[in-house]
Structures are given as structure tokens and as C-alpha cells.
C-alpha atoms as a PDB file:
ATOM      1  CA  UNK A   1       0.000   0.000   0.000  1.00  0.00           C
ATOM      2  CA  UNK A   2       1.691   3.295  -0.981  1.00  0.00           C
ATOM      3  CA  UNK A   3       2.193   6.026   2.052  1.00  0.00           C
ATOM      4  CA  UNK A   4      -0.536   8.567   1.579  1.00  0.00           C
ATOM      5  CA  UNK A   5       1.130  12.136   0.685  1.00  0.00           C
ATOM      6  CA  UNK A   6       0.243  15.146   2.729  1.00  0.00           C
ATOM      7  CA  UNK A   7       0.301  18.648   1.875  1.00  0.00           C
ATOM      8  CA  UNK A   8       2.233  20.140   4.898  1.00  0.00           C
ATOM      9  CA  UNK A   9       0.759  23.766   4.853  1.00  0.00           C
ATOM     10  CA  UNK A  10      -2.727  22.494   4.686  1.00  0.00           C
ATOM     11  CA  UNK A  11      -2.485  19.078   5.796  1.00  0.00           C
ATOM     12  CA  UNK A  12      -4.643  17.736   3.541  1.00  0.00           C
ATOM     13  CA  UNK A  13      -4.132  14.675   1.243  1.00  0.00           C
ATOM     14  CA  UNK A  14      -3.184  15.089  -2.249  1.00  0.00           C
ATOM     15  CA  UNK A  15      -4.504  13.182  -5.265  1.00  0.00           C
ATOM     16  CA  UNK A  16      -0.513  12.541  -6.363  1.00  0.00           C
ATOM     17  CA  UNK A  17      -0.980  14.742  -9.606  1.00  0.00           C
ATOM     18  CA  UNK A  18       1.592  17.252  -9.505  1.00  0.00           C
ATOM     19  CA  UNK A  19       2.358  20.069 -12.323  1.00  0.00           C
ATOM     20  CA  UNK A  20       5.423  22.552 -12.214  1.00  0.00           C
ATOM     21  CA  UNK A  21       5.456  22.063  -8.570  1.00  0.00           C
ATOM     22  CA  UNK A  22       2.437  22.556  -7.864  1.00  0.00           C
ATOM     23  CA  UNK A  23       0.265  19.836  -6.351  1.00  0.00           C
ATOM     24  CA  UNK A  24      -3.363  19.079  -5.854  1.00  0.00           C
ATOM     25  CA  UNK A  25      -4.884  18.437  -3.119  1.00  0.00           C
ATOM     26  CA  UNK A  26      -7.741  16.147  -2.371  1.00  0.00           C
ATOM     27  CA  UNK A  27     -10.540  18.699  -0.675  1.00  0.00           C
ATOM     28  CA  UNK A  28     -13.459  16.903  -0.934  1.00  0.00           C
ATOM     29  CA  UNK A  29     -16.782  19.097  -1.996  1.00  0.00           C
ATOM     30  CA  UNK A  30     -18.668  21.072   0.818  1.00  0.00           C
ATOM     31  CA  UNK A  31     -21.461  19.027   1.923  1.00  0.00           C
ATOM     32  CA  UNK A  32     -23.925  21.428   1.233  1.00  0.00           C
ATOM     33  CA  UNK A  33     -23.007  21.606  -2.258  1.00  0.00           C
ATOM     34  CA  UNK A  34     -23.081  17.895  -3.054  1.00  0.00           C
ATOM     35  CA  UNK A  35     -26.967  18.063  -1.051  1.00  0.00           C
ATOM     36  CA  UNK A  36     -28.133  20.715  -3.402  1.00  0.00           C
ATOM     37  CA  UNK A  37     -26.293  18.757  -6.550  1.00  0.00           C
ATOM     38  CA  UNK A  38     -28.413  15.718  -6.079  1.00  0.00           C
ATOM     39  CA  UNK A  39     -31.352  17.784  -5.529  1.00  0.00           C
ATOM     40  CA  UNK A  40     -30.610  19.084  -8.510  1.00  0.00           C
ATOM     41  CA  UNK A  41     -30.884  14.944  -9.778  1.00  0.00           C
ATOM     42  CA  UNK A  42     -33.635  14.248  -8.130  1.00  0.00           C
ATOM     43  CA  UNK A  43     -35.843  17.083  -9.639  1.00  0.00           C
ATOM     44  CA  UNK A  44     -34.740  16.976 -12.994  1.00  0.00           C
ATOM     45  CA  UNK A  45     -36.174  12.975 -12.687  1.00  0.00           C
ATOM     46  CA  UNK A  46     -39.299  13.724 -11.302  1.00  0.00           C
ATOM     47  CA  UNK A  47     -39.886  16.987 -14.075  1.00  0.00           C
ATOM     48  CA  UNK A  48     -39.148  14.365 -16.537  1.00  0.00           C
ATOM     49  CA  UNK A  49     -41.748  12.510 -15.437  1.00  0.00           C
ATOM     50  CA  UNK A  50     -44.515  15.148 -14.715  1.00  0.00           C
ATOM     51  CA  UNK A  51     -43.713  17.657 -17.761  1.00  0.00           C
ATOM     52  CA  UNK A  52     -42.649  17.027 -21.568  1.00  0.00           C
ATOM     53  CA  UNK A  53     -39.160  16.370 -21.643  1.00  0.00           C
ATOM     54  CA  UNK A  54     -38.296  14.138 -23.929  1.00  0.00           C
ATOM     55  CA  UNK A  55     -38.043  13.787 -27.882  1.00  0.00           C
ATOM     56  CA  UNK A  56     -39.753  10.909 -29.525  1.00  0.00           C
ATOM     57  CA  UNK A  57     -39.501   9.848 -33.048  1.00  0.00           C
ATOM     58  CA  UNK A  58     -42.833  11.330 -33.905  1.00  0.00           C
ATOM     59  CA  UNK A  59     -43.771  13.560 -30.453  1.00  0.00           C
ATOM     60  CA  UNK A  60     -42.510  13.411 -27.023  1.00  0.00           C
ATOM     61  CA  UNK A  61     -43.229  12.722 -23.832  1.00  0.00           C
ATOM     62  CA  UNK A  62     -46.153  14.471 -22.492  1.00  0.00           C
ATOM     63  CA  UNK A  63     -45.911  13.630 -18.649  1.00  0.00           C
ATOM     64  CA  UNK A  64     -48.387  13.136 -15.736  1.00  0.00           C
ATOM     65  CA  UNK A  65     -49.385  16.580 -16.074  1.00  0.00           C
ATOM     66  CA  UNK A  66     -49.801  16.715 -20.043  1.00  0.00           C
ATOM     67  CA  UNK A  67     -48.965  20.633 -19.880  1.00  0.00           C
ATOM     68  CA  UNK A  68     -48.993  22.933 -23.061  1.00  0.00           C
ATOM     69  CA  UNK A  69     -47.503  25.969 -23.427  1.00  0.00           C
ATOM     70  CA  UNK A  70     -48.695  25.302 -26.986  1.00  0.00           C
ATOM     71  CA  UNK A  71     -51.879  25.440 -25.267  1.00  0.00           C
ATOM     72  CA  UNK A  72     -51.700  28.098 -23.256  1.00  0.00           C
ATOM     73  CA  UNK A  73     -50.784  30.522 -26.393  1.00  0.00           C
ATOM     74  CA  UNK A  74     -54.036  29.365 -28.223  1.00  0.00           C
ATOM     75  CA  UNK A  75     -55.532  29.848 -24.565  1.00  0.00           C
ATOM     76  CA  UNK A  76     -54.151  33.669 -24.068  1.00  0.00           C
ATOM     77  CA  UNK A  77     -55.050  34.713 -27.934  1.00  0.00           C
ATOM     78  CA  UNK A  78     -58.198  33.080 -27.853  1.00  0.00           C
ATOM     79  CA  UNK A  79     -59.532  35.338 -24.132  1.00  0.00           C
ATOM     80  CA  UNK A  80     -57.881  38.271 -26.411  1.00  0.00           C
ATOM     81  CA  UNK A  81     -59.947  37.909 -29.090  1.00  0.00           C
ATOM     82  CA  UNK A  82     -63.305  37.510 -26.925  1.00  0.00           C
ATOM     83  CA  UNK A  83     -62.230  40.980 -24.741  1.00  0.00           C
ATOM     84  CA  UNK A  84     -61.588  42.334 -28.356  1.00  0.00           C
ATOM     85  CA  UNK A  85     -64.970  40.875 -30.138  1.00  0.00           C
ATOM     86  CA  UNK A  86     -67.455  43.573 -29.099  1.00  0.00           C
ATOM     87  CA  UNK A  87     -65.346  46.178 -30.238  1.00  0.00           C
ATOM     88  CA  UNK A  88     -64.450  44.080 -33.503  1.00  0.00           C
ATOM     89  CA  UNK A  89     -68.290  43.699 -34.411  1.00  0.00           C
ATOM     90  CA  UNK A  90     -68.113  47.787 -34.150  1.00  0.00           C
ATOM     91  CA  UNK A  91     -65.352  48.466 -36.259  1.00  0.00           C
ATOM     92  CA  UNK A  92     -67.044  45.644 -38.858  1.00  0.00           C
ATOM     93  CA  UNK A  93     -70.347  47.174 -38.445  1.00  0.00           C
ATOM     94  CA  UNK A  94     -69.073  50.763 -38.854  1.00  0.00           C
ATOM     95  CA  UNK A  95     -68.184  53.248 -42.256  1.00  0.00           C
ATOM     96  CA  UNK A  96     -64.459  54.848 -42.132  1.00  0.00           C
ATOM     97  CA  UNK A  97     -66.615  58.018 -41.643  1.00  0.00           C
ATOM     98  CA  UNK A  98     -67.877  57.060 -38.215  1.00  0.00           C
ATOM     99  CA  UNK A  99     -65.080  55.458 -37.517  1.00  0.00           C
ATOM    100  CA  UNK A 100     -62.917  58.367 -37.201  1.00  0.00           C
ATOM    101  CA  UNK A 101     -65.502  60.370 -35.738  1.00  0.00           C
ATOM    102  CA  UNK A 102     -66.053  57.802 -32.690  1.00  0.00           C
ATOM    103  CA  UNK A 103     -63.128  58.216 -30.390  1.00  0.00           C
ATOM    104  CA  UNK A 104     -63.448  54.879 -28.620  1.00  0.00           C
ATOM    105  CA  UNK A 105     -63.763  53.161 -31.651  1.00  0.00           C
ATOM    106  CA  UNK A 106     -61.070  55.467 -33.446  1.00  0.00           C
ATOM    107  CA  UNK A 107     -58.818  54.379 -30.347  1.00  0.00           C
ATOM    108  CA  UNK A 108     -59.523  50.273 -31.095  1.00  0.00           C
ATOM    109  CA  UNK A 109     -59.063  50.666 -34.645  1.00  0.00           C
ATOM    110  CA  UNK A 110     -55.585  52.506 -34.114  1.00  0.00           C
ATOM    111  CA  UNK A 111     -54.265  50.114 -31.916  1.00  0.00           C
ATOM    112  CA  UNK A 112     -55.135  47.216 -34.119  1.00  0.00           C
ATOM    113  CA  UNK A 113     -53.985  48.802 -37.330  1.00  0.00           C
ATOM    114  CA  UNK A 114     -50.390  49.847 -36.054  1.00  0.00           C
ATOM    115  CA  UNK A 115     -49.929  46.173 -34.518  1.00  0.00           C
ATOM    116  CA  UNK A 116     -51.244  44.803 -38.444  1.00  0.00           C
ATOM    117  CA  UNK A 117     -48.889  47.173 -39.357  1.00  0.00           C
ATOM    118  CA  UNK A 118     -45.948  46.291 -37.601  1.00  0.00           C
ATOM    119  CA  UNK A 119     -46.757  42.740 -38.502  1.00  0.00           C
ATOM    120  CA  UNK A 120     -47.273  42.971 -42.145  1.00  0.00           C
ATOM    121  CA  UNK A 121     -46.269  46.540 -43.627  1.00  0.00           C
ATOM    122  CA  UNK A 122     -43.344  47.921 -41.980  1.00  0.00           C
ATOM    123  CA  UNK A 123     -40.779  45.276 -43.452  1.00  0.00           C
ATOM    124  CA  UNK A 124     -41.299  47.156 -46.880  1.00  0.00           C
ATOM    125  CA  UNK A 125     -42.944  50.882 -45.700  1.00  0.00           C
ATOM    126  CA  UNK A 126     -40.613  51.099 -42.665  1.00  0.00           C
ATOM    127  CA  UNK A 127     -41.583  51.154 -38.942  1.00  0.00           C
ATOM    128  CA  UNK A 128     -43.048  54.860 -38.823  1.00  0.00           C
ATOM    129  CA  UNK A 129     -44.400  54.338 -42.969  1.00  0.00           C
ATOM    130  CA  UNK A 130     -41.328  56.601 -44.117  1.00  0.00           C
ATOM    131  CA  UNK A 131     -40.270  54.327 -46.960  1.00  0.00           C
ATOM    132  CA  UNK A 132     -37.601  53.992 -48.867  1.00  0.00           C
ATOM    133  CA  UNK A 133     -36.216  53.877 -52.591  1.00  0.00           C
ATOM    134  CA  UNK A 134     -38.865  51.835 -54.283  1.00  0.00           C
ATOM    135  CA  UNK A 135     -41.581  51.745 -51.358  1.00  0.00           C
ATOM    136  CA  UNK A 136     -44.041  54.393 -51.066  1.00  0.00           C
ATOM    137  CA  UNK A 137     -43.610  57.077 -48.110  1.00  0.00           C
ATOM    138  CA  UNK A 138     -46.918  56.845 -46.412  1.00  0.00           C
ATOM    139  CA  UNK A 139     -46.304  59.947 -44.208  1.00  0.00           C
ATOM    140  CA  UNK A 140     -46.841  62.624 -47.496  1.00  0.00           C
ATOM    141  CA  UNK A 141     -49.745  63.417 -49.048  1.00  0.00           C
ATOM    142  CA  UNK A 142     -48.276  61.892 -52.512  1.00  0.00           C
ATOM    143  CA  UNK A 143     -50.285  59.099 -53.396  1.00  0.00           C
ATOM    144  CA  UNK A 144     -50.464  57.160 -57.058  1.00  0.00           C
ATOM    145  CA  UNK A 145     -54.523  55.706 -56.682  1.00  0.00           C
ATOM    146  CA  UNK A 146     -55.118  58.296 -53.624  1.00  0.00           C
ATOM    147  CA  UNK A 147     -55.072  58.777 -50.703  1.00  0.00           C
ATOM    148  CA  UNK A 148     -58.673  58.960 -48.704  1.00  0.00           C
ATOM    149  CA  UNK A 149     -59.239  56.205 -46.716  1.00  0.00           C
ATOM    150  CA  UNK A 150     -61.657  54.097 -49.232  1.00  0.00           C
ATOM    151  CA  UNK A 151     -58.904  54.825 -51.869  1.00  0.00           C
ATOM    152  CA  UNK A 152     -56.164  53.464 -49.182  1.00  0.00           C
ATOM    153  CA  UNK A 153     -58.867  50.908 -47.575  1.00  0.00           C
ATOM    154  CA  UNK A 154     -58.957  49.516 -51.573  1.00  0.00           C
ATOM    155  CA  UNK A 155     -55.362  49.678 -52.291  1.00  0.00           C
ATOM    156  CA  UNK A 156     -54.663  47.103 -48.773  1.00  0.00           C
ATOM    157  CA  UNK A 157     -57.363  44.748 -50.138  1.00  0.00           C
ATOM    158  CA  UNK A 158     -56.475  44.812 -53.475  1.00  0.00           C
ATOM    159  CA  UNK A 159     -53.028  44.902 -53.674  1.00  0.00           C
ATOM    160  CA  UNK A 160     -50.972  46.294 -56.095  1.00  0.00           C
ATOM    161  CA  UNK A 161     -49.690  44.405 -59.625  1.00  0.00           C
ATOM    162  CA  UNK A 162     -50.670  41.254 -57.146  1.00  0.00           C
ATOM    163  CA  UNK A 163     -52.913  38.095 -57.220  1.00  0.00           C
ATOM    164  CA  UNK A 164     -56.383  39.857 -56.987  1.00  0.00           C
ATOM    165  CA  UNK A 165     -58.173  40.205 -60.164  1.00  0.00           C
ATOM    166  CA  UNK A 166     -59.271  43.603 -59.233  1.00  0.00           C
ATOM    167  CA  UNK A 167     -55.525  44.819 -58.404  1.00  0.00           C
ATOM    168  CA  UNK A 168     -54.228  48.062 -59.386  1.00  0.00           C
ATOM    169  CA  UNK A 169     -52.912  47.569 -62.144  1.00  0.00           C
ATOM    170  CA  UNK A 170     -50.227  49.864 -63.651  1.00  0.00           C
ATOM    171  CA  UNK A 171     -47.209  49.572 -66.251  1.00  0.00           C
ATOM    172  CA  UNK A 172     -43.981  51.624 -66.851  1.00  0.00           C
ATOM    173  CA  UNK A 173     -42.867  50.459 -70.865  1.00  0.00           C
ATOM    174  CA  UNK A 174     -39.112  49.691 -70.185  1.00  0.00           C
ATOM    175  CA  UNK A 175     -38.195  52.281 -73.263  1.00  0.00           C
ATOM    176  CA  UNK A 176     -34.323  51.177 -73.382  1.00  0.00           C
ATOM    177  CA  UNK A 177     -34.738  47.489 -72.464  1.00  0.00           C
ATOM    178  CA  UNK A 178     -37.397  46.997 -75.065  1.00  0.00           C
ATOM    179  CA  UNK A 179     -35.684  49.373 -77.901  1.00  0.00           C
ATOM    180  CA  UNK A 180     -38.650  51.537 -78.067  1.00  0.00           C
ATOM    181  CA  UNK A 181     -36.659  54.574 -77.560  1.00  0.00           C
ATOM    182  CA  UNK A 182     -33.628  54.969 -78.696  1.00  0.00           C
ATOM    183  CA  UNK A 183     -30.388  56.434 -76.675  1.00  0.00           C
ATOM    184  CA  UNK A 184     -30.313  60.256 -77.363  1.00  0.00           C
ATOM    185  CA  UNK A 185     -33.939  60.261 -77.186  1.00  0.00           C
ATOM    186  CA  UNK A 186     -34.043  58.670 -74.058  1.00  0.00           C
ATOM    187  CA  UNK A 187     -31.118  61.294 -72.210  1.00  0.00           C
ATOM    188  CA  UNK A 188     -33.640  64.429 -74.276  1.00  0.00           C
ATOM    189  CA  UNK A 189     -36.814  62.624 -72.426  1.00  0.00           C
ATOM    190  CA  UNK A 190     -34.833  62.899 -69.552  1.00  0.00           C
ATOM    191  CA  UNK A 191     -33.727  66.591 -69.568  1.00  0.00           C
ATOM    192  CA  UNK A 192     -37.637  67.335 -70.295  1.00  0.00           C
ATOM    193  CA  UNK A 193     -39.056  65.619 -67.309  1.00  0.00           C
ATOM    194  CA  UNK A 194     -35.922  67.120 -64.839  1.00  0.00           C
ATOM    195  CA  UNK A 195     -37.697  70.431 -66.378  1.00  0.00           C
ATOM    196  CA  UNK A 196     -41.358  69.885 -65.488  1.00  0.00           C
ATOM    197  CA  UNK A 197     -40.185  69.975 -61.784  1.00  0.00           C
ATOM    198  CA  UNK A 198     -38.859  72.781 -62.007  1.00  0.00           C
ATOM    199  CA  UNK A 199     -34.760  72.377 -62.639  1.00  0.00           C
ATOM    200  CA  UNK A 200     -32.057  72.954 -64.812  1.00  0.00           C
ATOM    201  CA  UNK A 201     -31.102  70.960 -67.650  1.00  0.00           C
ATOM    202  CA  UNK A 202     -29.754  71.272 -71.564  1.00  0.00           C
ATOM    203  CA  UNK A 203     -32.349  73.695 -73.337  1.00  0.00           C
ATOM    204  CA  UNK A 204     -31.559  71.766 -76.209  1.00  0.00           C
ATOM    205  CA  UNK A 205     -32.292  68.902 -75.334  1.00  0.00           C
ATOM    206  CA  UNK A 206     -35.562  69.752 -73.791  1.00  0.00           C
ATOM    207  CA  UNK A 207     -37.261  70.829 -76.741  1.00  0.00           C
ATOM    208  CA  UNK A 208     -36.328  67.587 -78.235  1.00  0.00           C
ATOM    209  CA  UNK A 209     -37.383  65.703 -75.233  1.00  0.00           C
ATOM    210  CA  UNK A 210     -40.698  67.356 -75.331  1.00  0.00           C
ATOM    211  CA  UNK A 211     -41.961  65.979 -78.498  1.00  0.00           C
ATOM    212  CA  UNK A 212     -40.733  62.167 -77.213  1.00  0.00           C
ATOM    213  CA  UNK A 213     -42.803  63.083 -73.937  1.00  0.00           C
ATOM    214  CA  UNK A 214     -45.462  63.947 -76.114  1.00  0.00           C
ATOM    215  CA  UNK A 215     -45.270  60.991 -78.312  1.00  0.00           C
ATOM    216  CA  UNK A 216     -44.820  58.249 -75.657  1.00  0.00           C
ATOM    217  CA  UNK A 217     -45.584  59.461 -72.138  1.00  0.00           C
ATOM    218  CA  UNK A 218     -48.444  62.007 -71.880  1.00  0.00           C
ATOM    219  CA  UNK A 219     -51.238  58.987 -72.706  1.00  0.00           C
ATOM    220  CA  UNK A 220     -50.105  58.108 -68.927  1.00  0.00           C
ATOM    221  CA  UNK A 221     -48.487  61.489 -67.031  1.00  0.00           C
ATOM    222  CA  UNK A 222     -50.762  64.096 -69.061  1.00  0.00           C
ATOM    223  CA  UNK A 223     -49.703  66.797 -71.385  1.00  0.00           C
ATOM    224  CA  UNK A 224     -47.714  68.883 -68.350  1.00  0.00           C
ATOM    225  CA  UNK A 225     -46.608  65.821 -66.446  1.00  0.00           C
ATOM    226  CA  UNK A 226     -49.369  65.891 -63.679  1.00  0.00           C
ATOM    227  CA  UNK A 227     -49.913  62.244 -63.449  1.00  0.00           C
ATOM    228  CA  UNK A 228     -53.161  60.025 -63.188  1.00  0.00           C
ATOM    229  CA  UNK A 229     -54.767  58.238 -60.797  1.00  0.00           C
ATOM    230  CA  UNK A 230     -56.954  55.935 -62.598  1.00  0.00           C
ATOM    231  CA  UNK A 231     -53.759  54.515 -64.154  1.00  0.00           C
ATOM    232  CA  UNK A 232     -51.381  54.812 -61.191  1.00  0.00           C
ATOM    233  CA  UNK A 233     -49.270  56.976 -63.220  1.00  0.00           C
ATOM    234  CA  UNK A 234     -46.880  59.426 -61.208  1.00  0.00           C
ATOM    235  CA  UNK A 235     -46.803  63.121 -61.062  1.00  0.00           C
ATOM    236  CA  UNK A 236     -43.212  63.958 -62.634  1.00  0.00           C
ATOM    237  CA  UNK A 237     -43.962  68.201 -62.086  1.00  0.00           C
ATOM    238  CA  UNK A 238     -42.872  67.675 -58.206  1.00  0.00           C
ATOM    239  CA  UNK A 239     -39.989  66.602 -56.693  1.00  0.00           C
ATOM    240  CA  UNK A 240     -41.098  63.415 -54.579  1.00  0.00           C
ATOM    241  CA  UNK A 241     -39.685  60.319 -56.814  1.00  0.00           C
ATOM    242  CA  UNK A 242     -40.267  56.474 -55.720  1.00  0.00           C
ATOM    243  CA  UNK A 243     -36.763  55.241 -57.194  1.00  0.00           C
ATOM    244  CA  UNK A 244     -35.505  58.363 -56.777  1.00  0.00           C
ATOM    245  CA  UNK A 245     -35.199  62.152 -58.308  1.00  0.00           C
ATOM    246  CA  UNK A 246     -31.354  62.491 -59.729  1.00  0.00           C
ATOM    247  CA  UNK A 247     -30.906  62.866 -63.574  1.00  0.00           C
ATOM    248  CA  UNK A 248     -29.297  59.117 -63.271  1.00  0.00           C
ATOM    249  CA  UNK A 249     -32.000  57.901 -61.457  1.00  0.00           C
ATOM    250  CA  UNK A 250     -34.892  59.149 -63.977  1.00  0.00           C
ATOM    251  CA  UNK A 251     -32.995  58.041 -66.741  1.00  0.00           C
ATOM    252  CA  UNK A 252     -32.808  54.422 -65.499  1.00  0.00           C
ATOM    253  CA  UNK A 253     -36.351  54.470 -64.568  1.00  0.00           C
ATOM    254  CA  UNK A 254     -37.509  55.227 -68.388  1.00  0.00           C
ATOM    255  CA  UNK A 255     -34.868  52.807 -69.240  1.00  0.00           C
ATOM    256  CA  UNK A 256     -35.905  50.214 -67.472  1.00  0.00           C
ATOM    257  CA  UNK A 257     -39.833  51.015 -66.723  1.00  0.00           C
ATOM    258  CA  UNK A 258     -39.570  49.480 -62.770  1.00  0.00           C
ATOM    259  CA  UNK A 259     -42.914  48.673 -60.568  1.00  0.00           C
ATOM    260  CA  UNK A 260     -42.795  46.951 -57.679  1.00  0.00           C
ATOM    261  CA  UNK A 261     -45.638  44.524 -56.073  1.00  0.00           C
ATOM    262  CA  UNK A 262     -48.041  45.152 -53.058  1.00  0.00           C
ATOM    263  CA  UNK A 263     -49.219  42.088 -51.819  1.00  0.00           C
ATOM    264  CA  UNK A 264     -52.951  41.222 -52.350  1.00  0.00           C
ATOM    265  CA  UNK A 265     -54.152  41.836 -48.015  1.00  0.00           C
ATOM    266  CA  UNK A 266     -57.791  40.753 -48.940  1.00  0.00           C
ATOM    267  CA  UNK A 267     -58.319  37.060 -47.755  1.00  0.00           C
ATOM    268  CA  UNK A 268     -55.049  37.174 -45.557  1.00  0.00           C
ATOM    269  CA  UNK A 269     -56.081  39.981 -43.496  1.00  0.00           C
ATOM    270  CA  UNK A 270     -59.992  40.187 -42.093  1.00  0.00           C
ATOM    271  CA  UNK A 271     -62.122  43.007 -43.684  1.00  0.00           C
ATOM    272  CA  UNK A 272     -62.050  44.592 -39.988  1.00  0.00           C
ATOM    273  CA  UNK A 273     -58.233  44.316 -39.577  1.00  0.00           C
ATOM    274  CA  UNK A 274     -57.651  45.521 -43.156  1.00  0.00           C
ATOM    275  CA  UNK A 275     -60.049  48.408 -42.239  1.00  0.00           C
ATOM    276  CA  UNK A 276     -58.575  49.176 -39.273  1.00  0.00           C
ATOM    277  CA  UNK A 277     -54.709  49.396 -41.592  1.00  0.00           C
ATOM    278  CA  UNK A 278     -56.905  52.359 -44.207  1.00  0.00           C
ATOM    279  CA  UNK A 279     -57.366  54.198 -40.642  1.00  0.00           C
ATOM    280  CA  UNK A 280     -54.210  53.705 -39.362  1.00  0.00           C
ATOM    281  CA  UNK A 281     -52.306  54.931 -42.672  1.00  0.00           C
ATOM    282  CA  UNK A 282     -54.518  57.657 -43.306  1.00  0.00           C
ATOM    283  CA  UNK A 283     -53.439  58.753 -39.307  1.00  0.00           C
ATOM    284  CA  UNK A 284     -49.901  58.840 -40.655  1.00  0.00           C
ATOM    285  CA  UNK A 285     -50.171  62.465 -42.247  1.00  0.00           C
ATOM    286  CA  UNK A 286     -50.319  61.749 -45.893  1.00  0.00           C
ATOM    287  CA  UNK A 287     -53.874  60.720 -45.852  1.00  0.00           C
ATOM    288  CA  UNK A 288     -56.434  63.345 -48.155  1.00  0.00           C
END
């Protein structure tokens, strides 16, 4: 039997491991420690047996209890949407018109438009409906099929160049891509719309623009550039742009003819919810 090796500062065994010197002692745990350790065992058996714990090839264990926090979501939504029902039968029941003019229900429908918002509109439009290069800014009063709230209320449901068979519908010819226009006419096109808001570009090239304008683009914009609503077509005589206002930037638009998608919100959002989204964006400060 070897002889038993004894730290002589401490006096307590060592394990016989040494490193550099230094040697390790044999302390054995603190009592305490090694109580609340098999606690520790003993209460992770018994959760395994009272809760779901463990993975099964198709499920798991569901314990003595059979508890569901699966459940208890569907639980928690479904005593929200009874406390919110009466007020939802309102807002179903009720014109945009009265709806803005009844605070309490003006209150429900705000709440529950910003949340559908947040949810399903602020990935493209932004978190506060600012936009961005190629999404709308819902905070000006610029819209392309208007801006009261049936026109808005429409535009949700309906989408935009989306499934619906009633979507607004709207299409910039890609003049470069497609070879309707050729180069030079494209850069005098170019200088002429720059001019109809207002800003400086080759006189030249403006009066030649203005017959290419004429020739391709006022069926759509209108004679002085104003835009139309019924065909979604922007008004190029101000300086808001949706893929942006630079000479380069117009140019590639008439080059290319861009237009992005809105999704179709009918039959994925409830008529009430989708109602509640027109008040909502007509709150943001753009609405007519």
C-alpha cells in the first residue's frame, strides 16, 4: 500500500498529480453543495416525469401533467380575441366616416392597425411608414390611386400588380430594355421631365425631349406631367420620386420602366383588420 502524501501547509491529502510544482490536493466538496447537486438529480427525474421532456420519433413525452404551453398561447389569444370581439363587431359594423368620428372606436381601430402594421407593412414601408427607394412614403400626401381612406382601404385589399383580379394595375414600358426609344432620345426625355419639376437641364435637349414626352408618355403622365390616378401613373412636375429624383436615377427608370408589387391583403387579413390598416395609414399624415 503506498504512504498517503500530505500537503504540509494544509495538511490535507493530495490526489498525487503534480504540475510545475504545484500539487493538488484532495478537498473533498462542501457538503452542502453535493446536497443541493443531487437535488438538482432528483428534480430533474421527477420533471421528466410530470412535464414534456423528452423527444420521440414522432412527439414526445407528455408527462403526468400533459402541460402545453402550446396550449396556453391558443388559450391567451383566444380570451384576447373575446375581450376584443365587441369592439371588432363595431369596427365591422361601422363606415371609415364614423369610424374616425367615434373616439373609442377610433382608439380600437388605431391600436389594431399599427400592430397589423408592424406585422405585415413595416418590413417594406418602414416602422413609422417613411419608406424607402422603391416603397411608397406613407407619411406625405403623394399618393399614385389616392389617398382617402376608401382609396387606401382599396389599395390594402387589393393589392398592387398582385394576385387579386381587381388589383391596381399599372405599367412603366421599359423604353431602353425593349428598344422603343432609342439612346439620345431617351437622355432628351430625360432633360424634359428634370424640367417639369422645375430644374435645370440642356435647353436643347428639352425641346427635343418634349416631343418624345409627347409621343410616348403624356397617354399616362398628361400633357404637363401631372400624373393620373386611374392609371397609377406618377406626377413627374414635383420633386417626390419612388426610385428616386437624380438625372441618373430618372434616366434608369424610363430605361428600365420598374414597378414593384403590393401584396394582395384581402383574404389574408380580415375586412375589420384591413379596415382598421386604411385608418391607421390615413393617421400617418399623408392621408387626403
Amino acid at each position: 500500500m503506498s504512504k498517503k502524501d500530505v500537503d504540509q501547509h494544509s495538511g490535507t491529502e493530495t490526489t498525487g498529480h503534480e504540475w510545475d510544482g504545484i500539487r493538488e490536493l484532495n478537498t473533498p466538496l462542501p457538503r452542502w453543495w453535493l446536497g443541493i447537486f443531487y437535488a438538482t438529480i432528483v428534480w430533474a427525474v421527477g420533471y421528466w416525469v410530470v412535464m414534456p421532456a423528452w423527444p420521440l420519433v414522432n412527439g414526445y413525452t407528455h408527462g403526468v401533467l400533459n402541460h402545453s404551453q402550446r396550449a396556453d398561447v391558443a388559450k391567451a389569444v383566444e380570451m384576447l380575441k373575446a375581450s376584443r370581439r365587441a369592439s371588432e363587431a363595431r369596427l365591422s359594423k361601422a363606415g371609415l366616416t364614423t369610424i374616425q368620428n367615434d373616439p373609442d372606436l377610433l382608439q380600437f381601430a388605431m391600436a389594431e392597425g399599427k400592430a397589423a402594421f408592424g406585422d405585415n407593412c413595416a418590413p417594406c414601408h418602414g416602422s413609422g411608414g417613411q419608406g424607402h427607394k422603391g416603397y411608397p412614403n406613407l407619411n406625405d400626401d403623394v399618393w399614385l390611386w389616392g389617398g382617402t381612406l376608401g382609396d387606401i382601404q382599396h389599395t390594402i385589399t387589393v393589392g398592387v400588380r398582385s394576385v387579386s383580379p381587381d388589383t391596381r394595375q399599372s405599367q412603366m414600358p421599359a423604353f431602353g430594355r425593349d428598344g422603343i426609344l432609342k439612346d439620345a432620345q431617351i437622355g432628351d426625355v430625360t432633360e424634359f421631365v428634370l424640367s417639369l419639376s422645375g430644374r435645370s437641364a440642356d435647353a436643347k435637349a428639352i425641346a427635343r425631349g418634349k416631343k418624345v414626352f409627347a409621343d410616348n408618355c403624356v397617354a399616362c403622365h398628361g400633357e404637363r406631367g401631372l400624373g393620373n390616378r386611374a392609371f397609377g401613373a406618377p406626377n413627374l412636375a414635383d420633386r417626390d420620386w419612388l426610385y428616386g429624383g437624380t438625372r441618373e436615377d430618372i434616366r434608369s427608370q424610363i430605361e428600365l420602366g420598374r414597378g414593384g408589387v403590393m401584396p394582395t391583403w384581402g383574404g389574408r387579413l380580415s375586412p375589420e383588420t384591413i379596415k382598421a390598416l386604411a385608418v391607421y395609414v390615413h393617421s400617418l399624415g399623408g392621408g387626403e
